[in-house]
N, C-alpha and C. Protein backbone atom coordinates (compact mmCIF):
# COMPACT_ATOMS: atom_id res chain seq x y z
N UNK A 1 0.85 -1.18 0.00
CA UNK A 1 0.00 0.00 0.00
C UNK A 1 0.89 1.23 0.00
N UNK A 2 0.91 2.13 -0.92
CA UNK A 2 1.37 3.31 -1.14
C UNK A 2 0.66 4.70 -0.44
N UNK A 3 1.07 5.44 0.71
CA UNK A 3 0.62 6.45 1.53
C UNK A 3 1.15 7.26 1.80
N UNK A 4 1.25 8.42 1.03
CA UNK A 4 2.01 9.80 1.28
C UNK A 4 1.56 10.98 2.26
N UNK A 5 2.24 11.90 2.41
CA UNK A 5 2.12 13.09 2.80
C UNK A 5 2.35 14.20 2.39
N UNK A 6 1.72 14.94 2.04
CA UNK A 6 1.65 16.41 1.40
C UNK A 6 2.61 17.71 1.82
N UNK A 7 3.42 17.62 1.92
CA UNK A 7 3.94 19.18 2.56
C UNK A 7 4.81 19.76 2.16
N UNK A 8 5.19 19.50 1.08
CA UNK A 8 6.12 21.17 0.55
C UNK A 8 6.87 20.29 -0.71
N UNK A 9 7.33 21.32 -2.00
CA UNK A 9 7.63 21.03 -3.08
C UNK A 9 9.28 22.19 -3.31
N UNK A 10 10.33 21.34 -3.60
CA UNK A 10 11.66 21.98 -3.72
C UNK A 10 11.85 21.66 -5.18
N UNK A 11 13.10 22.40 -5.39
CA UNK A 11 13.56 21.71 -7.22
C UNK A 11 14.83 20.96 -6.17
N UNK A 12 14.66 19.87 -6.87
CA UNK A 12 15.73 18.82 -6.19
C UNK A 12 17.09 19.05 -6.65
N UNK A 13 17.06 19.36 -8.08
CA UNK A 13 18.71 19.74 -8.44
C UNK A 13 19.56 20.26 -7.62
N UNK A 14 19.22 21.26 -6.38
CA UNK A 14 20.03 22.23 -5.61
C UNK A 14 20.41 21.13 -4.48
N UNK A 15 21.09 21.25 -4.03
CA UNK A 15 21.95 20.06 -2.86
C UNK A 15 23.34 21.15 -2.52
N UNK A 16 22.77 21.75 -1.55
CA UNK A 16 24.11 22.76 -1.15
C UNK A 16 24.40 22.09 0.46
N UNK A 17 25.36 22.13 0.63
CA UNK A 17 26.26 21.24 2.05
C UNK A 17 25.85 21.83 3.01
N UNK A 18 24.62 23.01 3.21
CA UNK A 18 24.44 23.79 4.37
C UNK A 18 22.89 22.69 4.16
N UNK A 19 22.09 22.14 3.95
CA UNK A 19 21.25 20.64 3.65
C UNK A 19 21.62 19.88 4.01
N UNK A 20 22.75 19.39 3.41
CA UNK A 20 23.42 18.00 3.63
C UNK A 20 23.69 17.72 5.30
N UNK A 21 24.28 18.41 5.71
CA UNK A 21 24.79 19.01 6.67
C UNK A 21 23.86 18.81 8.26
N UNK A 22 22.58 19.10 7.87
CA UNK A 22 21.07 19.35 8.85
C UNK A 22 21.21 17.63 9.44
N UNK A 23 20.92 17.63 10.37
CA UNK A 23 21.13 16.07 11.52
C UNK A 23 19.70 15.61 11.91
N UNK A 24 18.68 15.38 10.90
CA UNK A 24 17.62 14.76 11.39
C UNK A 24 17.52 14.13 12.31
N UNK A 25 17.12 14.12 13.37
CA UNK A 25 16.79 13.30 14.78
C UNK A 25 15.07 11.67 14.28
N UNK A 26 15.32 10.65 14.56
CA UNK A 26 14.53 9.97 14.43
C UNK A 26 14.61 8.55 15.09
N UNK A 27 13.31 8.66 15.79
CA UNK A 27 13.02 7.12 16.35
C UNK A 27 11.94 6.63 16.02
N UNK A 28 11.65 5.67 17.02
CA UNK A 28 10.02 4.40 16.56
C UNK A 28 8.59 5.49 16.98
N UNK A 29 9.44 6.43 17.22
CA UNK A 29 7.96 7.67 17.63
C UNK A 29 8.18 9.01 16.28
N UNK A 30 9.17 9.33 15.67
CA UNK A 30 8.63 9.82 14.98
C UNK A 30 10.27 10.75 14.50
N UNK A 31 9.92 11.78 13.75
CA UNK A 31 11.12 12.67 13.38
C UNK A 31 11.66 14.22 13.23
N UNK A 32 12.05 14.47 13.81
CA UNK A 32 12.44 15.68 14.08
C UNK A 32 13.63 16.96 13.93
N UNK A 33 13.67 17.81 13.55
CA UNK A 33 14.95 18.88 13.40
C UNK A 33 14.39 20.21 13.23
N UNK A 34 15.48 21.21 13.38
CA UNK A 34 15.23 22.63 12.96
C UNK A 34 16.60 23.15 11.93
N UNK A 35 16.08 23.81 11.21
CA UNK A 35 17.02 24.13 10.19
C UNK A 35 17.21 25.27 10.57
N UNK A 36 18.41 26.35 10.85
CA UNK A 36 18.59 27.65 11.48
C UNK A 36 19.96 28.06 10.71
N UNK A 37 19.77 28.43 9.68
CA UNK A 37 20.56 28.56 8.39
C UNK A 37 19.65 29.77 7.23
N UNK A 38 20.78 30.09 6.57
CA UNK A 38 20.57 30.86 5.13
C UNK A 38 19.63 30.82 4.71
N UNK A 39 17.97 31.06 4.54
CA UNK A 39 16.88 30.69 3.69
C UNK A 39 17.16 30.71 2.04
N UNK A 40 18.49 31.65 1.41
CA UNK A 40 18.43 31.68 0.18
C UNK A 40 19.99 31.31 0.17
N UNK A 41 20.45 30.64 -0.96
CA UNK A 41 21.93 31.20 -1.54
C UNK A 41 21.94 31.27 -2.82
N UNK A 42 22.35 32.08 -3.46
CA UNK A 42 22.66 32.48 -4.92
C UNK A 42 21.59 32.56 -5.59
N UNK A 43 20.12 32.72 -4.70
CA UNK A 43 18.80 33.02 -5.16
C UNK A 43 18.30 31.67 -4.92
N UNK A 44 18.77 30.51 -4.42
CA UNK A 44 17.65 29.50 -4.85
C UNK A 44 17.03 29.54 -3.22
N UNK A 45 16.14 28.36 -3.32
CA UNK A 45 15.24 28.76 -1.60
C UNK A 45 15.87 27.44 -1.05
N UNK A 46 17.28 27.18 -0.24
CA UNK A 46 18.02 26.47 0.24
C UNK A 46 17.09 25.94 1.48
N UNK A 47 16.45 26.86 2.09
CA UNK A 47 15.90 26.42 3.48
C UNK A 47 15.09 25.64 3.26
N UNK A 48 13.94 25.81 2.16
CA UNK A 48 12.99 24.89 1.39
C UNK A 48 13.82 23.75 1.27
N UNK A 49 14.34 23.31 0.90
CA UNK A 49 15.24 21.89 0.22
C UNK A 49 15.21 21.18 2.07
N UNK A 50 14.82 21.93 3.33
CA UNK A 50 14.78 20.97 4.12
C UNK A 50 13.62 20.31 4.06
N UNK A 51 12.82 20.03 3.59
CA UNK A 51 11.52 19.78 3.47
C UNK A 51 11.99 18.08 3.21
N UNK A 52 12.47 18.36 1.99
CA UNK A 52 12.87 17.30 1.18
C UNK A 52 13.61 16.53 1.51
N UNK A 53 14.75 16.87 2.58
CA UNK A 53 15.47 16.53 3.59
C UNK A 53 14.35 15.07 4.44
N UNK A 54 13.83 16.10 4.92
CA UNK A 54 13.13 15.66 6.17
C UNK A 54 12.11 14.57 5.53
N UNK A 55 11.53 14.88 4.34
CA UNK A 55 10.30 13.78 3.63
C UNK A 55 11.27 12.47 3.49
N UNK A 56 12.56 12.47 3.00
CA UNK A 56 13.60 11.10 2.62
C UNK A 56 13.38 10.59 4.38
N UNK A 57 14.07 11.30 4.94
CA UNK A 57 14.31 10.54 6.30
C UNK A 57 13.07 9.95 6.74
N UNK A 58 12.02 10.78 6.98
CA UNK A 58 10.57 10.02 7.75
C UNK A 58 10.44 8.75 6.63
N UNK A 59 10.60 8.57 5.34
CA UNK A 59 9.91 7.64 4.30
C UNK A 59 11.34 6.40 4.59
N UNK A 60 12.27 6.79 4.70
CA UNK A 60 13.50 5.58 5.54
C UNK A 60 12.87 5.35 6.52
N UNK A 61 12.76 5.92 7.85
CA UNK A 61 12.60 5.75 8.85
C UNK A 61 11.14 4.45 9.26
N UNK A 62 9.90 4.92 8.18
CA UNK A 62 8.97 4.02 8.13
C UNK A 62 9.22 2.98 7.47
N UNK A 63 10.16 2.80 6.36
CA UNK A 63 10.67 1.53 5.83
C UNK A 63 11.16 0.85 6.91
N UNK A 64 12.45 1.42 7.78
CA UNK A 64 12.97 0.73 8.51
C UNK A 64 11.91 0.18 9.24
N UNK A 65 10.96 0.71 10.08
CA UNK A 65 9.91 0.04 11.26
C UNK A 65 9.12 -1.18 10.62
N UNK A 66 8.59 -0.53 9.24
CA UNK A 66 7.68 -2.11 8.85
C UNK A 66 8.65 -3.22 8.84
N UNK A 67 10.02 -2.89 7.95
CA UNK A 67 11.01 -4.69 8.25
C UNK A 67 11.35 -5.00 9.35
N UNK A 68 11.03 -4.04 10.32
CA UNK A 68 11.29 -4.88 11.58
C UNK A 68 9.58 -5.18 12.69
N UNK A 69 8.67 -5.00 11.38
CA UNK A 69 6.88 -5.42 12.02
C UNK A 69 7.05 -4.69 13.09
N UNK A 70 7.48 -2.88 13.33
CA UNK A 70 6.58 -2.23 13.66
C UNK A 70 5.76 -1.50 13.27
N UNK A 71 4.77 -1.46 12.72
CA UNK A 71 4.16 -1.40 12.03
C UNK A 71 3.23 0.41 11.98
N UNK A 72 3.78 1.27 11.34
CA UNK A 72 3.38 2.62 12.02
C UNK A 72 3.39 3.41 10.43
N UNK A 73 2.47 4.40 11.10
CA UNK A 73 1.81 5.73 10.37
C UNK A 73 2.02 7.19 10.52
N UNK A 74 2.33 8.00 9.79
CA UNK A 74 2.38 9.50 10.19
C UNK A 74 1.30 9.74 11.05
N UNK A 75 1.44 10.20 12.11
CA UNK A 75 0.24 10.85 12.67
C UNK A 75 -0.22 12.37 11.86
N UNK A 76 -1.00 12.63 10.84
CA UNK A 76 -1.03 13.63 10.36
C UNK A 76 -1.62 14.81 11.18
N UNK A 77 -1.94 14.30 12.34
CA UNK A 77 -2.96 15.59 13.04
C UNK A 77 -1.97 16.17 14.39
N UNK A 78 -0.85 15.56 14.63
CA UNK A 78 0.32 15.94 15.49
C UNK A 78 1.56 16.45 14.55
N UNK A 79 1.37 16.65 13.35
CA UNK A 79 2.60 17.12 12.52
C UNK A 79 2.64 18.99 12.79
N UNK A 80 4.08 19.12 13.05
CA UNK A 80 4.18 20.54 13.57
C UNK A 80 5.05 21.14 12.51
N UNK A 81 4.98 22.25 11.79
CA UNK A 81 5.59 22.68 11.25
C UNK A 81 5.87 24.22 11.31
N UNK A 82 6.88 24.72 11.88
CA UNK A 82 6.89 26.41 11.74
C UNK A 82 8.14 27.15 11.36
N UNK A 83 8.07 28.53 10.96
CA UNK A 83 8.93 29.09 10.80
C UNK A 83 9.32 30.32 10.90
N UNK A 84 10.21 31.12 11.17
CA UNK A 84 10.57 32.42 12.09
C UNK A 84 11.60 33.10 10.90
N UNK A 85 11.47 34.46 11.05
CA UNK A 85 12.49 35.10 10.44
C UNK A 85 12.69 34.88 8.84
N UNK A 86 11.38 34.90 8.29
CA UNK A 86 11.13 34.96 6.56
C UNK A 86 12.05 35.91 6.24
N UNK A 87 12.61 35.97 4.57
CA UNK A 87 12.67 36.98 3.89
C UNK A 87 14.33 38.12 5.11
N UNK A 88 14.42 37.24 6.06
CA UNK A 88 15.65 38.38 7.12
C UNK A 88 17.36 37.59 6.46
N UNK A 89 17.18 36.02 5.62
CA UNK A 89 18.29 36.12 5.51
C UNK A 89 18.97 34.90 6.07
N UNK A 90 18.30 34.56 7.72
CA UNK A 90 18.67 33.66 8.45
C UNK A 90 16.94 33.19 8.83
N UNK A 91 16.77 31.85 8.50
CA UNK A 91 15.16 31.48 8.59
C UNK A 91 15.34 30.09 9.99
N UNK A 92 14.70 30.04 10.57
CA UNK A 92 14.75 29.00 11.38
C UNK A 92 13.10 28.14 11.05
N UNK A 93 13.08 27.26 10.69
CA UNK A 93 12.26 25.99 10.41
C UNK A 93 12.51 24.85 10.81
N UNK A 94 11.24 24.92 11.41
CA UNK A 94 11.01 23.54 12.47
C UNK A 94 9.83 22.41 12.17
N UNK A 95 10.52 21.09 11.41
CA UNK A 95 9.36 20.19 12.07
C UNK A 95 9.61 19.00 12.33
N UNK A 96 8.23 18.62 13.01
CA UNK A 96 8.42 17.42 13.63
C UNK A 96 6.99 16.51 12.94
N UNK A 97 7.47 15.37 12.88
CA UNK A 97 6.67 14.50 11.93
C UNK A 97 6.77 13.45 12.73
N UNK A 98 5.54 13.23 13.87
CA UNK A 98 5.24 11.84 14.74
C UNK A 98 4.80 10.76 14.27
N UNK A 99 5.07 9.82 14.47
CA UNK A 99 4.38 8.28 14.05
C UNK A 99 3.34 7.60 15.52
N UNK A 100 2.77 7.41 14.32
CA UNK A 100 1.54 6.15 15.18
C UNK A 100 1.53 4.72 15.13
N UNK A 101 1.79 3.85 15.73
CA UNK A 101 1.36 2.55 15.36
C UNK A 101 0.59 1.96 14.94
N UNK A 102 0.36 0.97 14.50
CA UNK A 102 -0.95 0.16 13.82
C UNK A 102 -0.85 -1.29 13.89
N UNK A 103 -1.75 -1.85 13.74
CA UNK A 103 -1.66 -3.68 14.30
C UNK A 103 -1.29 -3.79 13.57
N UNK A 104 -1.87 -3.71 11.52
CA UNK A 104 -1.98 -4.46 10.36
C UNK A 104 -1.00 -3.66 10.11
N UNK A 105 0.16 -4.59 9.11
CA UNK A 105 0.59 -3.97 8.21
C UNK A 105 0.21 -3.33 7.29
N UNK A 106 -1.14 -3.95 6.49
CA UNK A 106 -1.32 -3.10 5.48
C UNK A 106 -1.96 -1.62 5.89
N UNK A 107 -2.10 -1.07 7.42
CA UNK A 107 -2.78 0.34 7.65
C UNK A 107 -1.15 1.08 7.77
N UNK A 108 -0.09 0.46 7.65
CA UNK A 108 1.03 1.05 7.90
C UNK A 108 1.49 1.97 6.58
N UNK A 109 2.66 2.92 7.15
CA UNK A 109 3.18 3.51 5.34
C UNK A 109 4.59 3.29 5.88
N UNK A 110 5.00 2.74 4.42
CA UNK A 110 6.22 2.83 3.79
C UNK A 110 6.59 3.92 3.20
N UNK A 111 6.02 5.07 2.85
CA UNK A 111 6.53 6.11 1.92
C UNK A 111 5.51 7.39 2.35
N UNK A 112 6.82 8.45 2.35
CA UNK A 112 6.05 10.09 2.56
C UNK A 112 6.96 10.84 1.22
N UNK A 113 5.85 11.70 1.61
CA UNK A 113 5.93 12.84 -0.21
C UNK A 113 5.88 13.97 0.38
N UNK A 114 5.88 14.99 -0.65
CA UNK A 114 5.44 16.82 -0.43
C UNK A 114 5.38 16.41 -1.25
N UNK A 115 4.09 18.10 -0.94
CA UNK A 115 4.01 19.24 -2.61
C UNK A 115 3.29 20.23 -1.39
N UNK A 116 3.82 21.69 -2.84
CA UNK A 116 3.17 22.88 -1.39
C UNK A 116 4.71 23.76 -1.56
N UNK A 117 4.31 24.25 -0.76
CA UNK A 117 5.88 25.90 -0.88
C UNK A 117 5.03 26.76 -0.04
N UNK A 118 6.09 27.35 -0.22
CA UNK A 118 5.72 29.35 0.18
C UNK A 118 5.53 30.07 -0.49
N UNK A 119 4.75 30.88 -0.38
CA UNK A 119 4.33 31.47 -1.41
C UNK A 119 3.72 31.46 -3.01
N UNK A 120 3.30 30.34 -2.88
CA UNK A 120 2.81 30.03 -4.19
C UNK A 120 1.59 29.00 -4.17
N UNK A 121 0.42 28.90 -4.66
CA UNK A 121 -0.08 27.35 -4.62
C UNK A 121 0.20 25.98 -4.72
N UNK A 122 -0.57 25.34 -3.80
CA UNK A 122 0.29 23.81 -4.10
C UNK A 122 -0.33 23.03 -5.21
N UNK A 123 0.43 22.37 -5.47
CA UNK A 123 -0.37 21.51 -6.65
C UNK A 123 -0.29 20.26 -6.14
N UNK A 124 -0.94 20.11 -5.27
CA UNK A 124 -1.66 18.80 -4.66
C UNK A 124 -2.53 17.96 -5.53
N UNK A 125 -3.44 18.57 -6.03
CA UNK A 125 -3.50 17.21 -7.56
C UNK A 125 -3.02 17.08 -8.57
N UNK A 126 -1.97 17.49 -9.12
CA UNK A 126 -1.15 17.16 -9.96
C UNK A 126 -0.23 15.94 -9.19
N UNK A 127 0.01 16.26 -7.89
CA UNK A 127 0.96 15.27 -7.37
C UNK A 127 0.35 14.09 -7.29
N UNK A 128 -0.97 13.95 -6.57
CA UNK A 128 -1.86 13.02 -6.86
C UNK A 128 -2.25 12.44 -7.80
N UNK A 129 -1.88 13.19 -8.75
CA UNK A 129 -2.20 12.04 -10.31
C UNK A 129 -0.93 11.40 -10.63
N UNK A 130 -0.11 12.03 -10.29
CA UNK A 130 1.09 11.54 -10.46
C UNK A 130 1.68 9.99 -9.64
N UNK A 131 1.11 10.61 -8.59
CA UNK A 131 1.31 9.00 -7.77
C UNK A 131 0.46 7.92 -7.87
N UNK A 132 -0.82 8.05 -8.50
CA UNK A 132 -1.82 7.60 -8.75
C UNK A 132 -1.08 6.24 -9.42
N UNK A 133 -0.83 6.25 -10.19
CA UNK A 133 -0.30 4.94 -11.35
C UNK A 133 0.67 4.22 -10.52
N UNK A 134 0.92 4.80 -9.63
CA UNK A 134 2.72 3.72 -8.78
C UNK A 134 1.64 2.77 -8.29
N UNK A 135 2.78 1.37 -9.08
CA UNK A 135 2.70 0.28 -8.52
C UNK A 135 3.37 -0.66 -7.58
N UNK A 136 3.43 -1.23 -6.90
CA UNK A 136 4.58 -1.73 -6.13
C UNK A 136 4.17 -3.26 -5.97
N UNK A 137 5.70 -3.80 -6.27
CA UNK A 137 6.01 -5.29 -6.47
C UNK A 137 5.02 -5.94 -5.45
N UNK A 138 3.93 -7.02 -5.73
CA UNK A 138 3.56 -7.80 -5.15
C UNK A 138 2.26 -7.52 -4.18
N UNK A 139 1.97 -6.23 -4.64
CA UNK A 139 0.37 -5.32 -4.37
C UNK A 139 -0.60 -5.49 -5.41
């Protein structure tokens, strides 16, 4: 079963070492960091690219729990996301993305997504059509 999460859209090409760099925190409860860095360099939106950061790690992190049958879900209604000091230069962004357990495997997720930004509309069904067709081995 394929089950995403919606929250923010980067251009992936950009990978600057002040990203790389960010130390995601994560256990069998869930995942967490703050990014307190550059929001722009050389014009692109660097602070955004933690998003993308953070969507890889939670979508590992739930892989890892189902192969070991614990069996867990984003809690979507405990997901915290904020941010301080727009547009000053130095942005601090914070979130935290909790997990829930579940008996069945199949109520569990293996995989989280974005779409969404600042300042702009999200295109939440475009992404949705897009994921629509993924198939996965043996579903």
């Amino acid at each position: 079963m394929f089950t995403s999460l919606i929250i923010g859209i980067i251009n992936p090409t950009y990978n600057y070492p002040v990203i790389a760099n960010t130390k995601i925190k994560c256990s069998d409860t869930g995942c967490f960091d703050t990014y307190n860095r550059p929001e722009f360099i050389s014009e692109s939106e660097i602070a955004h690219q933690f998003s993308n950061k953070m969507s890889k790690q939670v979508g590992d992190k739930l892989k890892d729990l189902y192969k070991n049958r614990k069996y867990s879900k984003v809690d979507f209604n405990n997901i915290r996301m904020s941010t301080k000091n727009m547009e000053t230069g130095e942005v601090i962004y914070k979130i935290y993305t909790p997990f829930i357990t579940v008996e069945k495997k199949y109520d569990s997720f293996t995989s989280f997504d974005h779409v969404g930004g600042w300042n702009h509309i999200p295109t939440l069904a475009a992404k949705k059509i897009q994921l629509n067709n993924l198939v996965i081995k043996g579903e």
